[in-house]
Structure formats: structure tokens, C-alpha cells
PDB file of N, CA and C in Angstrom:
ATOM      1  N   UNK A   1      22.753  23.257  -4.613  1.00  0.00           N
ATOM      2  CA  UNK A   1      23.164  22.028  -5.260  1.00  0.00           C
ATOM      3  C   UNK A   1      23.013  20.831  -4.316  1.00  0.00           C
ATOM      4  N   UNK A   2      23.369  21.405  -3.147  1.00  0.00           N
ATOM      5  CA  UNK A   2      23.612  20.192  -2.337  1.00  0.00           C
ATOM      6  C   UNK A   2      21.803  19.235  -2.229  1.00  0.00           C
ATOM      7  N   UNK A   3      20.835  20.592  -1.720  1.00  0.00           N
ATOM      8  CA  UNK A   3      19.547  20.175  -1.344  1.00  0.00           C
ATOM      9  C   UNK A   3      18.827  19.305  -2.957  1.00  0.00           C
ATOM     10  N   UNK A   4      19.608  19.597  -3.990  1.00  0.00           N
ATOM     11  CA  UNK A   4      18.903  18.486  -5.147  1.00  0.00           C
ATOM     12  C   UNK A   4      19.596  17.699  -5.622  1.00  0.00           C
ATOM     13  N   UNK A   5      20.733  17.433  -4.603  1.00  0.00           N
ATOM     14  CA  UNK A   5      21.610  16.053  -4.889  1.00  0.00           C
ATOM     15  C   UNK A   5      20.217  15.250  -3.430  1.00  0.00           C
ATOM     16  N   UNK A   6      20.055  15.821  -2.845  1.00  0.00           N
ATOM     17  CA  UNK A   6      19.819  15.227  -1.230  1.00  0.00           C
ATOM     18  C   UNK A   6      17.799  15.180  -1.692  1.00  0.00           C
ATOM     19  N   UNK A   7      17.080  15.205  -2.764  1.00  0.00           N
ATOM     20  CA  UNK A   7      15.898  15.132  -3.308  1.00  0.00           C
ATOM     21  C   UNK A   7      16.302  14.462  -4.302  1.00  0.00           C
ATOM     22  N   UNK A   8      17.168  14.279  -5.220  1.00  0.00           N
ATOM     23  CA  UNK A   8      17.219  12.707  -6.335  1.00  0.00           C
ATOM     24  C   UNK A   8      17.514  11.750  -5.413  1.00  0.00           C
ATOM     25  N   UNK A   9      18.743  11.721  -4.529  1.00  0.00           N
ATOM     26  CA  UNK A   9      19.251  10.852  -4.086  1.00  0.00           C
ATOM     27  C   UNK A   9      17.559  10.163  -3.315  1.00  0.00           C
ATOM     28  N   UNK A  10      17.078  10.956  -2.724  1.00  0.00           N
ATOM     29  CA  UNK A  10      15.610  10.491  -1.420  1.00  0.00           C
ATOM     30  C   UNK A  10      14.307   9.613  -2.614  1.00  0.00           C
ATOM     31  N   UNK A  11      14.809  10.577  -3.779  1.00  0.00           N
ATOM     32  CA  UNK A  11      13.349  10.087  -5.070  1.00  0.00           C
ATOM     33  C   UNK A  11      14.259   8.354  -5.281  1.00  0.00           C
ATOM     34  N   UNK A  12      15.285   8.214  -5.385  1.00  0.00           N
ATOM     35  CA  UNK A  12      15.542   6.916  -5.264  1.00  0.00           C
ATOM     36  C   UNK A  12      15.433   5.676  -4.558  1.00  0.00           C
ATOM     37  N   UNK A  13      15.594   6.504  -3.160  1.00  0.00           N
ATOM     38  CA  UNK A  13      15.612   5.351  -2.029  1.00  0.00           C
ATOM     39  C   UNK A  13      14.439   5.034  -2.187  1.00  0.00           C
ATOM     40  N   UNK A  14      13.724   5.835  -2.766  1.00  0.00           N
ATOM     41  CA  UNK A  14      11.842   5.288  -2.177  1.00  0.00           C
ATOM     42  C   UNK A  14      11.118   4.659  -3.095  1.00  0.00           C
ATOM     43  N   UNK A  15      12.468   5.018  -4.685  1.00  0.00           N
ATOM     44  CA  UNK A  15      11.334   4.667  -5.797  1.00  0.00           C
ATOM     45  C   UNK A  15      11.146   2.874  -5.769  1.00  0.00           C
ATOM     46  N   UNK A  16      10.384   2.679  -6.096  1.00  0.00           N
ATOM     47  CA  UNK A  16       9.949   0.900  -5.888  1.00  0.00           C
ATOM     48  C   UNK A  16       9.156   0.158  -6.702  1.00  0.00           C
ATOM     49  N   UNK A  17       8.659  -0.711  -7.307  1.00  0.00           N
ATOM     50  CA  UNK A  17       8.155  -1.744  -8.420  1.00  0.00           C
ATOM     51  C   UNK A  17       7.231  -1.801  -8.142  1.00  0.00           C
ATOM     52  N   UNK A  18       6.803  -2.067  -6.183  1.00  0.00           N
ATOM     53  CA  UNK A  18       5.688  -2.261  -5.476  1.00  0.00           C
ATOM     54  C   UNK A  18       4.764  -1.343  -5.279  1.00  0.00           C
ATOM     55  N   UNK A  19       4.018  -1.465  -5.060  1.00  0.00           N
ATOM     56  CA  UNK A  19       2.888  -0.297  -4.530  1.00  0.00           C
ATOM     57  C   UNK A  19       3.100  -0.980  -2.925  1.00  0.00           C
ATOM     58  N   UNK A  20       2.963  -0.593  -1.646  1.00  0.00           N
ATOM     59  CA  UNK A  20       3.061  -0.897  -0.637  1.00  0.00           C
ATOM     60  C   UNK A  20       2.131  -0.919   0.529  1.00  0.00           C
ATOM     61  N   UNK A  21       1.416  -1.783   1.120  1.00  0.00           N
ATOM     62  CA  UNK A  21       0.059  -1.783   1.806  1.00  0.00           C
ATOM     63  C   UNK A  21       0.623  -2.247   3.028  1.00  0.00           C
ATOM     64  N   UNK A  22       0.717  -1.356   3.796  1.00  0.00           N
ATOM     65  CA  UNK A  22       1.385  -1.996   5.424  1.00  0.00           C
ATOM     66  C   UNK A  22       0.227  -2.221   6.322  1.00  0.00           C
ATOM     67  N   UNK A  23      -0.282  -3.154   6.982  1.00  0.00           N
ATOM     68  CA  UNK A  23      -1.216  -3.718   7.564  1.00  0.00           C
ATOM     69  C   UNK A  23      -0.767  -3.645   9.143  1.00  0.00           C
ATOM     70  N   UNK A  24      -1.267  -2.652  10.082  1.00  0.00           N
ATOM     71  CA  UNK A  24      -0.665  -2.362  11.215  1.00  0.00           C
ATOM     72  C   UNK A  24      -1.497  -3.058  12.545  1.00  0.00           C
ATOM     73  N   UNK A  25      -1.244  -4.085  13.364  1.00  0.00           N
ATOM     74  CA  UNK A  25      -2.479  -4.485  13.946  1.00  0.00           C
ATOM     75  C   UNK A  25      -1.425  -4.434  15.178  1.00  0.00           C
ATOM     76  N   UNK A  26      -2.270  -4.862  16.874  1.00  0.00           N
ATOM     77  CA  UNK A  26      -1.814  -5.164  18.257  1.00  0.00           C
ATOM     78  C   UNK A  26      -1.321  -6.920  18.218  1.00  0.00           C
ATOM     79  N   UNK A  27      -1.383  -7.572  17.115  1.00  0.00           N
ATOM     80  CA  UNK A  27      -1.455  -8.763  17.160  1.00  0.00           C
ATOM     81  C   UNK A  27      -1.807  -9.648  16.030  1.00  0.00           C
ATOM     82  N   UNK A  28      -1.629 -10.774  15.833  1.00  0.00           N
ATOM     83  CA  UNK A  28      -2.316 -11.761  14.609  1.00  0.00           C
ATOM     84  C   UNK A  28      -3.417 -12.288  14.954  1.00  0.00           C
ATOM     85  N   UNK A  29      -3.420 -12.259  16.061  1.00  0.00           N
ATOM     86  CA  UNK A  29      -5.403 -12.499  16.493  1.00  0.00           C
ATOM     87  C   UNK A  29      -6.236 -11.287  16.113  1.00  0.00           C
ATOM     88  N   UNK A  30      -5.799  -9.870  15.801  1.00  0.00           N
ATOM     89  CA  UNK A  30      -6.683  -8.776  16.423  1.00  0.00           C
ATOM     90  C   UNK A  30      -7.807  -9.426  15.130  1.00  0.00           C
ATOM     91  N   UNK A  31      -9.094  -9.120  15.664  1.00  0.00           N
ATOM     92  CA  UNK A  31      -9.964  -8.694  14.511  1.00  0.00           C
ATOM     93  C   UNK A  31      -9.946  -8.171  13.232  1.00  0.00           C
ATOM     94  N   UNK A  32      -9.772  -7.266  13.352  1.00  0.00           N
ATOM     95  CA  UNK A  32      -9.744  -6.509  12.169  1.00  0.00           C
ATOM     96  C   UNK A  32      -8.768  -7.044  11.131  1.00  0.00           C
ATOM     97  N   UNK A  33      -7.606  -7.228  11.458  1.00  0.00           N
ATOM     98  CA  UNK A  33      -6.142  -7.687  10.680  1.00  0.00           C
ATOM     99  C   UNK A  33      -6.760  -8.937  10.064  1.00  0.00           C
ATOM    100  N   UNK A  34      -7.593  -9.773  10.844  1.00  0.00           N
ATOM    101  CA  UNK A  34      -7.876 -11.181  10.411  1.00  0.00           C
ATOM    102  C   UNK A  34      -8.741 -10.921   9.288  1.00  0.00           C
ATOM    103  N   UNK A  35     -10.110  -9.760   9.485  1.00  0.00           N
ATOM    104  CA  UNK A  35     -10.569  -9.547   8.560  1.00  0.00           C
ATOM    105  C   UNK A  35     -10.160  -8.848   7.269  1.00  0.00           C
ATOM    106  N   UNK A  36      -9.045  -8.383   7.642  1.00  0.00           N
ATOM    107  CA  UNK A  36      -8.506  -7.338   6.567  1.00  0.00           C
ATOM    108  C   UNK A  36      -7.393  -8.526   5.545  1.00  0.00           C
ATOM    109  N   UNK A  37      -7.290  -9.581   5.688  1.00  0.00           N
ATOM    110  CA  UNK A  37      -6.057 -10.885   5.235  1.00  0.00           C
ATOM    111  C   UNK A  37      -7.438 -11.211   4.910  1.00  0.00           C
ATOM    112  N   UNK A  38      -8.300 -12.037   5.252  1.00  0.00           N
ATOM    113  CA  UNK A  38      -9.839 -12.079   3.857  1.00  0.00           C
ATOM    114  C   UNK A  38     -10.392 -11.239   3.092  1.00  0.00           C
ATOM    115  N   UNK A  39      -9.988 -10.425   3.438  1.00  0.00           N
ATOM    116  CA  UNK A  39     -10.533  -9.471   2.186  1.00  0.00           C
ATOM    117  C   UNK A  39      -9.333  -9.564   1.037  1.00  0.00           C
ATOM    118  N   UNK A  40      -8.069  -9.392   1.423  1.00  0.00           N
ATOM    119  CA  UNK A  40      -6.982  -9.452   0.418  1.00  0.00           C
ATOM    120  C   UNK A  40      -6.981 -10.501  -0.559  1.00  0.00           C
ATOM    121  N   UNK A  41      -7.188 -11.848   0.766  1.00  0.00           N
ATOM    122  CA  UNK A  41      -6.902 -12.528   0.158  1.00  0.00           C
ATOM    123  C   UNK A  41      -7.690 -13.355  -1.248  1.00  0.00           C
ATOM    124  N   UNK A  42      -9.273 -12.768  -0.968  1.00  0.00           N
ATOM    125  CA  UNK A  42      -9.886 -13.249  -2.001  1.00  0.00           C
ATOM    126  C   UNK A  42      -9.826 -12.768  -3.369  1.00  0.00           C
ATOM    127  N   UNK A  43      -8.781 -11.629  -3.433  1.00  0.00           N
ATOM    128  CA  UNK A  43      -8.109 -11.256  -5.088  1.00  0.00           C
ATOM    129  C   UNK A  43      -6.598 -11.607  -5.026  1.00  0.00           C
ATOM    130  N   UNK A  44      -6.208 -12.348  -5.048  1.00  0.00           N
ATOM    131  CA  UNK A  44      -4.682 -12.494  -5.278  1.00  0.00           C
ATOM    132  C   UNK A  44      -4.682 -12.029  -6.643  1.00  0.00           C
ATOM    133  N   UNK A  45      -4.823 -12.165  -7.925  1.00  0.00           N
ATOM    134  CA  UNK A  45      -5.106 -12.190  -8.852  1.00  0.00           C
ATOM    135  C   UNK A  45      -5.139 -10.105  -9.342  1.00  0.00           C
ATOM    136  N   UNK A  46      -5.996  -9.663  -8.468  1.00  0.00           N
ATOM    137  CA  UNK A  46      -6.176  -7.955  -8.572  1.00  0.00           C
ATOM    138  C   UNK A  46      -4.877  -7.170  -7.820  1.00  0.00           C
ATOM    139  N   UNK A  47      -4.761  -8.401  -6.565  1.00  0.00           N
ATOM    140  CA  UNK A  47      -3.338  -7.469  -5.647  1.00  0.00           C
ATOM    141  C   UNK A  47      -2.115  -7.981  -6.731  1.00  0.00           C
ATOM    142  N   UNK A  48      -1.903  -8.950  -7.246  1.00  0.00           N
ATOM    143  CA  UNK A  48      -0.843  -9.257  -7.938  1.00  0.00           C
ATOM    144  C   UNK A  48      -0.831  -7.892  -9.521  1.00  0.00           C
ATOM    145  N   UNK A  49      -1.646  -7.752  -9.833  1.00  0.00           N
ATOM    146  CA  UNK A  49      -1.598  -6.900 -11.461  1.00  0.00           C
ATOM    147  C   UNK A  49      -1.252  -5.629 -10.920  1.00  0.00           C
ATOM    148  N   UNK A  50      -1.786  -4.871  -9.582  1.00  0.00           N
ATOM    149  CA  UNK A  50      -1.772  -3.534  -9.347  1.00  0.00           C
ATOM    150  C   UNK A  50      -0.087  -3.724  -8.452  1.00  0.00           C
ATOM    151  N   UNK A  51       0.625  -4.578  -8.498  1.00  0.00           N
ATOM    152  CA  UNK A  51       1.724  -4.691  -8.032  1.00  0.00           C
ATOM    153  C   UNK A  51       1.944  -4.078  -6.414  1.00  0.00           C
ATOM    154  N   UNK A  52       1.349  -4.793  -5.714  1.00  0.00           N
ATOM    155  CA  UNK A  52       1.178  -4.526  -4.158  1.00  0.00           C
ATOM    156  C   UNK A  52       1.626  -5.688  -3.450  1.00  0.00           C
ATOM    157  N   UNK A  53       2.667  -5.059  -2.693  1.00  0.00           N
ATOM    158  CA  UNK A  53       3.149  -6.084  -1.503  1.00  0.00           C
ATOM    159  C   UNK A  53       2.801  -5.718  -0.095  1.00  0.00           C
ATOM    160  N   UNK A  54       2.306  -6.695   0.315  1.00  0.00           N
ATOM    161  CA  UNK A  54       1.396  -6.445   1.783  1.00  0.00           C
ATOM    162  C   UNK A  54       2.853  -7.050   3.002  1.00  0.00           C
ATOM    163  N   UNK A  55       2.837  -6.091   3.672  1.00  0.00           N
ATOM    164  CA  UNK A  55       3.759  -6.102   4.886  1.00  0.00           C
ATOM    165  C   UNK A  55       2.955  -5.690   6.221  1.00  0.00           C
ATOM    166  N   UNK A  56       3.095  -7.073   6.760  1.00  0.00           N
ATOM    167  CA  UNK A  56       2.287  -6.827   8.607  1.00  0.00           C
ATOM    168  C   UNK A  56       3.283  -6.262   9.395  1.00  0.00           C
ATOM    169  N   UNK A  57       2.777  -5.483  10.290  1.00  0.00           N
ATOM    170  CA  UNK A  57       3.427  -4.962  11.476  1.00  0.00           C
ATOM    171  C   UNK A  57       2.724  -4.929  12.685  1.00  0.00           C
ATOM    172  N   UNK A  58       3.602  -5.901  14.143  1.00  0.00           N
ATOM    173  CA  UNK A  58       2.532  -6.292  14.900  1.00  0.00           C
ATOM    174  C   UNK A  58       3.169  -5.556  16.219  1.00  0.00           C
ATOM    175  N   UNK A  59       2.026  -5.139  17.515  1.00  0.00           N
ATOM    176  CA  UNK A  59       2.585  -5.070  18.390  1.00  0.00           C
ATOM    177  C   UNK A  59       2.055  -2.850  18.633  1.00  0.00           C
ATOM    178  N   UNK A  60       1.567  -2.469  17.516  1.00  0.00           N
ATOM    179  CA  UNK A  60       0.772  -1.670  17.179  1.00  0.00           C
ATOM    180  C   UNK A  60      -0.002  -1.459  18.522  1.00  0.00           C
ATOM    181  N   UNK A  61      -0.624  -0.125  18.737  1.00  0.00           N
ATOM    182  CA  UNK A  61      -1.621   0.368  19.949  1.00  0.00           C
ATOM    183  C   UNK A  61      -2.947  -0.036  19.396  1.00  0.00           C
ATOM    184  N   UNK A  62      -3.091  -0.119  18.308  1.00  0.00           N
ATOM    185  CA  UNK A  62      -4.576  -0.300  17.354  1.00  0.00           C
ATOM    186  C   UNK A  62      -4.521  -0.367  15.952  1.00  0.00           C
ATOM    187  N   UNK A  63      -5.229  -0.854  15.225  1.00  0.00           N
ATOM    188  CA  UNK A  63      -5.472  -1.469  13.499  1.00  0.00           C
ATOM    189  C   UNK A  63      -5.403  -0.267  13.033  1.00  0.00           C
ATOM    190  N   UNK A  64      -4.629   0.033  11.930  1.00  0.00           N
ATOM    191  CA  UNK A  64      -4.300   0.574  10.975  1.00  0.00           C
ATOM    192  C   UNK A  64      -3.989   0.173   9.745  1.00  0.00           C
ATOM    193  N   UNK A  65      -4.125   0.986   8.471  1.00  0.00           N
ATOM    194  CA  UNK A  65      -3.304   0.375   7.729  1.00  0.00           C
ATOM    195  C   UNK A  65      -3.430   1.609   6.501  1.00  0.00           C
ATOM    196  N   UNK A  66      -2.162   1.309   5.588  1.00  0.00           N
ATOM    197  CA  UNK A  66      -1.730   2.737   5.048  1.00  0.00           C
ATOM    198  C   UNK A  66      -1.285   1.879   3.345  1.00  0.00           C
ATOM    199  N   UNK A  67      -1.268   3.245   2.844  1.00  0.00           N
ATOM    200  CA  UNK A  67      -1.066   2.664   0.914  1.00  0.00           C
ATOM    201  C   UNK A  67      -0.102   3.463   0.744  1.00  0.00           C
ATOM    202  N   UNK A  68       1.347   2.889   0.201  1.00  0.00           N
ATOM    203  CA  UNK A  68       2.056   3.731  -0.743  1.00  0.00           C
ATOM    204  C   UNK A  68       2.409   3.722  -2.211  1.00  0.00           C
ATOM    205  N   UNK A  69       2.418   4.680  -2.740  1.00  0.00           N
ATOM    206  CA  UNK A  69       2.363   4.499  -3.855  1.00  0.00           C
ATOM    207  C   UNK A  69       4.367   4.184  -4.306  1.00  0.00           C
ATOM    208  N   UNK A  70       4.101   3.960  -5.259  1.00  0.00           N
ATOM    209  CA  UNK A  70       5.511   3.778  -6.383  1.00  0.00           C
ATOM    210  C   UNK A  70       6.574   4.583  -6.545  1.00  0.00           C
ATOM    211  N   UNK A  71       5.842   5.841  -5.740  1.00  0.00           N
ATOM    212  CA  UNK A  71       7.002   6.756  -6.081  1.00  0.00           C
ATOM    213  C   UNK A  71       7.325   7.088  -4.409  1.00  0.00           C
ATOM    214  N   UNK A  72       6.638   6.637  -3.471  1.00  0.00           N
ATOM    215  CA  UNK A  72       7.304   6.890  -1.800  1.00  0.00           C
ATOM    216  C   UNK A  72       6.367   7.456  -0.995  1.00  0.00           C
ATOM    217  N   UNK A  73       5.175   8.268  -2.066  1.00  0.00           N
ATOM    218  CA  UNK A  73       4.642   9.152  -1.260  1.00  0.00           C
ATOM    219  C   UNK A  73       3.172   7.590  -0.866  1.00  0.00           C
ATOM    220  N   UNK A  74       2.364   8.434   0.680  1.00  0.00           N
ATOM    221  CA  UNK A  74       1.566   7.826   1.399  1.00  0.00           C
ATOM    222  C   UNK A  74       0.152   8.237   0.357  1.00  0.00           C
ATOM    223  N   UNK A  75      -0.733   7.015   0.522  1.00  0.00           N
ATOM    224  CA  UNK A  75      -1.559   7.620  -1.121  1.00  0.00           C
ATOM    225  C   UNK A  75      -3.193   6.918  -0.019  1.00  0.00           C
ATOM    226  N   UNK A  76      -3.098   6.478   1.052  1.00  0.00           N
ATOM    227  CA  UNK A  76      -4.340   6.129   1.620  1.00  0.00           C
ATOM    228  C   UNK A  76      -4.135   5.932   3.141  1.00  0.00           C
ATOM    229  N   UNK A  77      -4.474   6.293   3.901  1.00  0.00           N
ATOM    230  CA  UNK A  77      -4.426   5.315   5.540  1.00  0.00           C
ATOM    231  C   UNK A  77      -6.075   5.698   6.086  1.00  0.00           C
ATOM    232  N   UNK A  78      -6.396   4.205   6.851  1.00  0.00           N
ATOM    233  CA  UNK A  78      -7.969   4.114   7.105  1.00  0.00           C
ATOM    234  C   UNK A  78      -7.153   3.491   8.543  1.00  0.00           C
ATOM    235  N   UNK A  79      -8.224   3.580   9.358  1.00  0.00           N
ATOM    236  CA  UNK A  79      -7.926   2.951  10.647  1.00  0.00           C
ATOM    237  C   UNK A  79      -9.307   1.838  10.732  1.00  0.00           C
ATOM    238  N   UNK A  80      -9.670   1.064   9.417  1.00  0.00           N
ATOM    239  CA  UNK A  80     -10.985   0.389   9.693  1.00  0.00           C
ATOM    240  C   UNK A  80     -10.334  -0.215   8.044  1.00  0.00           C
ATOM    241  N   UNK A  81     -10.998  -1.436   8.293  1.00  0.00           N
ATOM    242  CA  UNK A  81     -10.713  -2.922   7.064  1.00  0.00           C
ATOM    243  C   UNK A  81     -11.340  -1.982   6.282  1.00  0.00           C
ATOM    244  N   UNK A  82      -9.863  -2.266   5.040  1.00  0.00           N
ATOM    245  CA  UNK A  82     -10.285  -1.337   3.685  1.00  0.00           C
ATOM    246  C   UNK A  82     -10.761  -2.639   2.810  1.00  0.00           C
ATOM    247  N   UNK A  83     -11.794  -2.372   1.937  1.00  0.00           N
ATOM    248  CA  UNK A  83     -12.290  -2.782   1.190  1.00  0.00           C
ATOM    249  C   UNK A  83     -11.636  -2.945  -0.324  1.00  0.00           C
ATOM    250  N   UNK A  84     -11.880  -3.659  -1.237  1.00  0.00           N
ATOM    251  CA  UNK A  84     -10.858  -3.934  -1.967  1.00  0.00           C
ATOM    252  C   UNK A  84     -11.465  -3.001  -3.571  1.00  0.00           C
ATOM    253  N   UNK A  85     -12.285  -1.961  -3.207  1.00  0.00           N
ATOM    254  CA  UNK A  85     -13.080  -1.232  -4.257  1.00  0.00           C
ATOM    255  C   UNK A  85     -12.273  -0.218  -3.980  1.00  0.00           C
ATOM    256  N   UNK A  86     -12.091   0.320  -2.486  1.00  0.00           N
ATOM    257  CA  UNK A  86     -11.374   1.579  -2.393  1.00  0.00           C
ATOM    258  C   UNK A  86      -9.928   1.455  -2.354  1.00  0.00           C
ATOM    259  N   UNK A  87      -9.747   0.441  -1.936  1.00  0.00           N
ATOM    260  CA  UNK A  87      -8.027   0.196  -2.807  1.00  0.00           C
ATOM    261  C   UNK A  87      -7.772   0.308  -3.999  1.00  0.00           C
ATOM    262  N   UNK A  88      -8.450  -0.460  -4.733  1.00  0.00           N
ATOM    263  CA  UNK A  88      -8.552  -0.773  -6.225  1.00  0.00           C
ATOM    264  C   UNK A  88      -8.616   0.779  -7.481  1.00  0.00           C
ATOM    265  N   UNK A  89      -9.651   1.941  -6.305  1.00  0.00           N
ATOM    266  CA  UNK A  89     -10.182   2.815  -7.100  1.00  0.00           C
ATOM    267  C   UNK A  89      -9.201   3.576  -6.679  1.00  0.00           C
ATOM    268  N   UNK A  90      -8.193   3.725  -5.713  1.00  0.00           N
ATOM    269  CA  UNK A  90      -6.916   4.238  -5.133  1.00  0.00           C
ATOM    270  C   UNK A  90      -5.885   4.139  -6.109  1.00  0.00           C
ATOM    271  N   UNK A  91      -5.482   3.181  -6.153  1.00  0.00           N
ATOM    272  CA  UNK A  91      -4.133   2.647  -7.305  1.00  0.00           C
ATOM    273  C   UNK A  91      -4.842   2.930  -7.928  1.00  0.00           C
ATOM    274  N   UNK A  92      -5.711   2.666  -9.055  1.00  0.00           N
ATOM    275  CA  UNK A  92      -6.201   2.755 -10.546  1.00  0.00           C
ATOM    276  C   UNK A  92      -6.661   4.464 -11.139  1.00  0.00           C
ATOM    277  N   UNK A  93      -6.465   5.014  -9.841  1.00  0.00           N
ATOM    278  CA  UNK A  93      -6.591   6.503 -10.313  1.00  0.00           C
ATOM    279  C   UNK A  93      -5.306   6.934 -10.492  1.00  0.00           C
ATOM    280  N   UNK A  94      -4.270   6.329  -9.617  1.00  0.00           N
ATOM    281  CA  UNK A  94      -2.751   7.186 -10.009  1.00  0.00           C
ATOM    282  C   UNK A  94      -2.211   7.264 -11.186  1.00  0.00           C
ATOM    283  N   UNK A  95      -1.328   8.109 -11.465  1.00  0.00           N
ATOM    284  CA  UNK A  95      -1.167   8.452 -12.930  1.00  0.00           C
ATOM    285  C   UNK A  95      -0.283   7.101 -12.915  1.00  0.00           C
ATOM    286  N   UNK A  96       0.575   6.392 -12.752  1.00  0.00           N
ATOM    287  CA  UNK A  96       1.249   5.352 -12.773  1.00  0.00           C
ATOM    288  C   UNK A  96       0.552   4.127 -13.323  1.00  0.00           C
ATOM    289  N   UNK A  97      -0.534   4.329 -12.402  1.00  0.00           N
ATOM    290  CA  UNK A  97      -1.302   2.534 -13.142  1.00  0.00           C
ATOM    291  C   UNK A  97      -1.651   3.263 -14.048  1.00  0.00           C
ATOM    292  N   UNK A  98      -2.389   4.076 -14.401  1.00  0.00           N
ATOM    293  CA  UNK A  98      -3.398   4.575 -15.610  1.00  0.00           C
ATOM    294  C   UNK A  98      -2.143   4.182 -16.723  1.00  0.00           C
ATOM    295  N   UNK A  99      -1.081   4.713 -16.626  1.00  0.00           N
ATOM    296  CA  UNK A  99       0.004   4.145 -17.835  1.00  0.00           C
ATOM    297  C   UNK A  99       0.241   2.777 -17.945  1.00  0.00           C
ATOM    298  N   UNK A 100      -0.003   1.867 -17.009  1.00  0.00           N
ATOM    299  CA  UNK A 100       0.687   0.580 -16.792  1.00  0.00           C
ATOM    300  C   UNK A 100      -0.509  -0.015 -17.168  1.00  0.00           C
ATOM    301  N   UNK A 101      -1.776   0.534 -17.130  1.00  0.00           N
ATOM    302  CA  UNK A 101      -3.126  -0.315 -18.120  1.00  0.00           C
ATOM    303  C   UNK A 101      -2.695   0.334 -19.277  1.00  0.00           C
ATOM    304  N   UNK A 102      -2.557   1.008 -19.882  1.00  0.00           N
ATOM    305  CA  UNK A 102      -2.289   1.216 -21.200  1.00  0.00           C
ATOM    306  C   UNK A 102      -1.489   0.231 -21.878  1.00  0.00           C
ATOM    307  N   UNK A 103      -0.628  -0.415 -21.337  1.00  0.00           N
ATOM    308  CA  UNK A 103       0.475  -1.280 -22.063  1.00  0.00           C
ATOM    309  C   UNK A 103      -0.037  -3.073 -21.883  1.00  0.00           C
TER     310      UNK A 103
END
């Protein structure tokens, strides 16, 4: 009993509205991070519908960056500027968006 009070209680903390794209760089100068904030930024419009909030984290050994999905679990990490096709084709395969285009 206890271990599926202690698995609803965890499916809660994590469940979220957002889809979550943490952008991991050594810095706001690094390369990559700079390139990876132009790539985002030229869909506001696609990151806004697939409900993704982008959170930087600086101070990192090297560029990373990771996708979570809606329900907590980790659904992508690339260590190289993700492109906004393989994001896009990321979220839009989960069973979550596939329902949330339906409506």
C-alpha cells in the first residue's frame, strides 16, 4: 500500500501542463546555447501550441539539452543544437499531443 501511495503521490509531483526543454550550457556566451535560443526562437508560435517551457541552466561542464514530457518522464536529450523538426516530431508522436490535436 504504502509503495502506491509513494507512485500516485510521485505521478503528481511531476504531472505538468508544460512539456519541459531544459537548455544546459557552461555559459550565455557558449555557442551552441546561442544557437540553440535561434532556433527556438524562430517558432514561438509552434513552441507555444506544443506547450513547452524552455528553462536555461548555466555553469554546466558542456551543452546539453533534454525534453520532458507531461507526464515527468525524459522523452529526448542530444548534446548538439536540436533542430526544431526533431523536437516537433518528438512531442507530436506522444500519445498526449496526438489527443490534444484532436480537440
Amino acid at each position: 500500500m504504502k509503495v502506491m501511495i509513494f507512485i500516485l503521490f510521485a505521478l503528481l509531483q511531476n504531472n505538468s501542463d508544460q512539456r519541459v526543454l531544459d537548455v544546459y550550457a557552461i555559459n550565455k556566451s557558449d555557442k551552441l546555447f546561442q544557437e540553440q535560443l535561434k532556433v527556438l526562437a524562430s517558432d514561438p508560435k509552434g513552441i507555444k501550441v506544443r506547450d513547452i517551457s524552455i528553462k536555461e541552466h548555466f555553469g554546466s561542464t558542456a551543452f546539453k539539452i533534454t525534453l520532458t514530457g507531461k507526464d515527468g518522464t525524459k522523452k529526448l536529450s542530444s548534446k548538439s543544437v536540436l533542430t526544431l523538426k526533431k523536437l516537433y516530431d518528438t512531442i507530436d508522436a506522444m500519445p498526449m499531443r496526438k489527443a490534444e490535436m484532436k480537440h
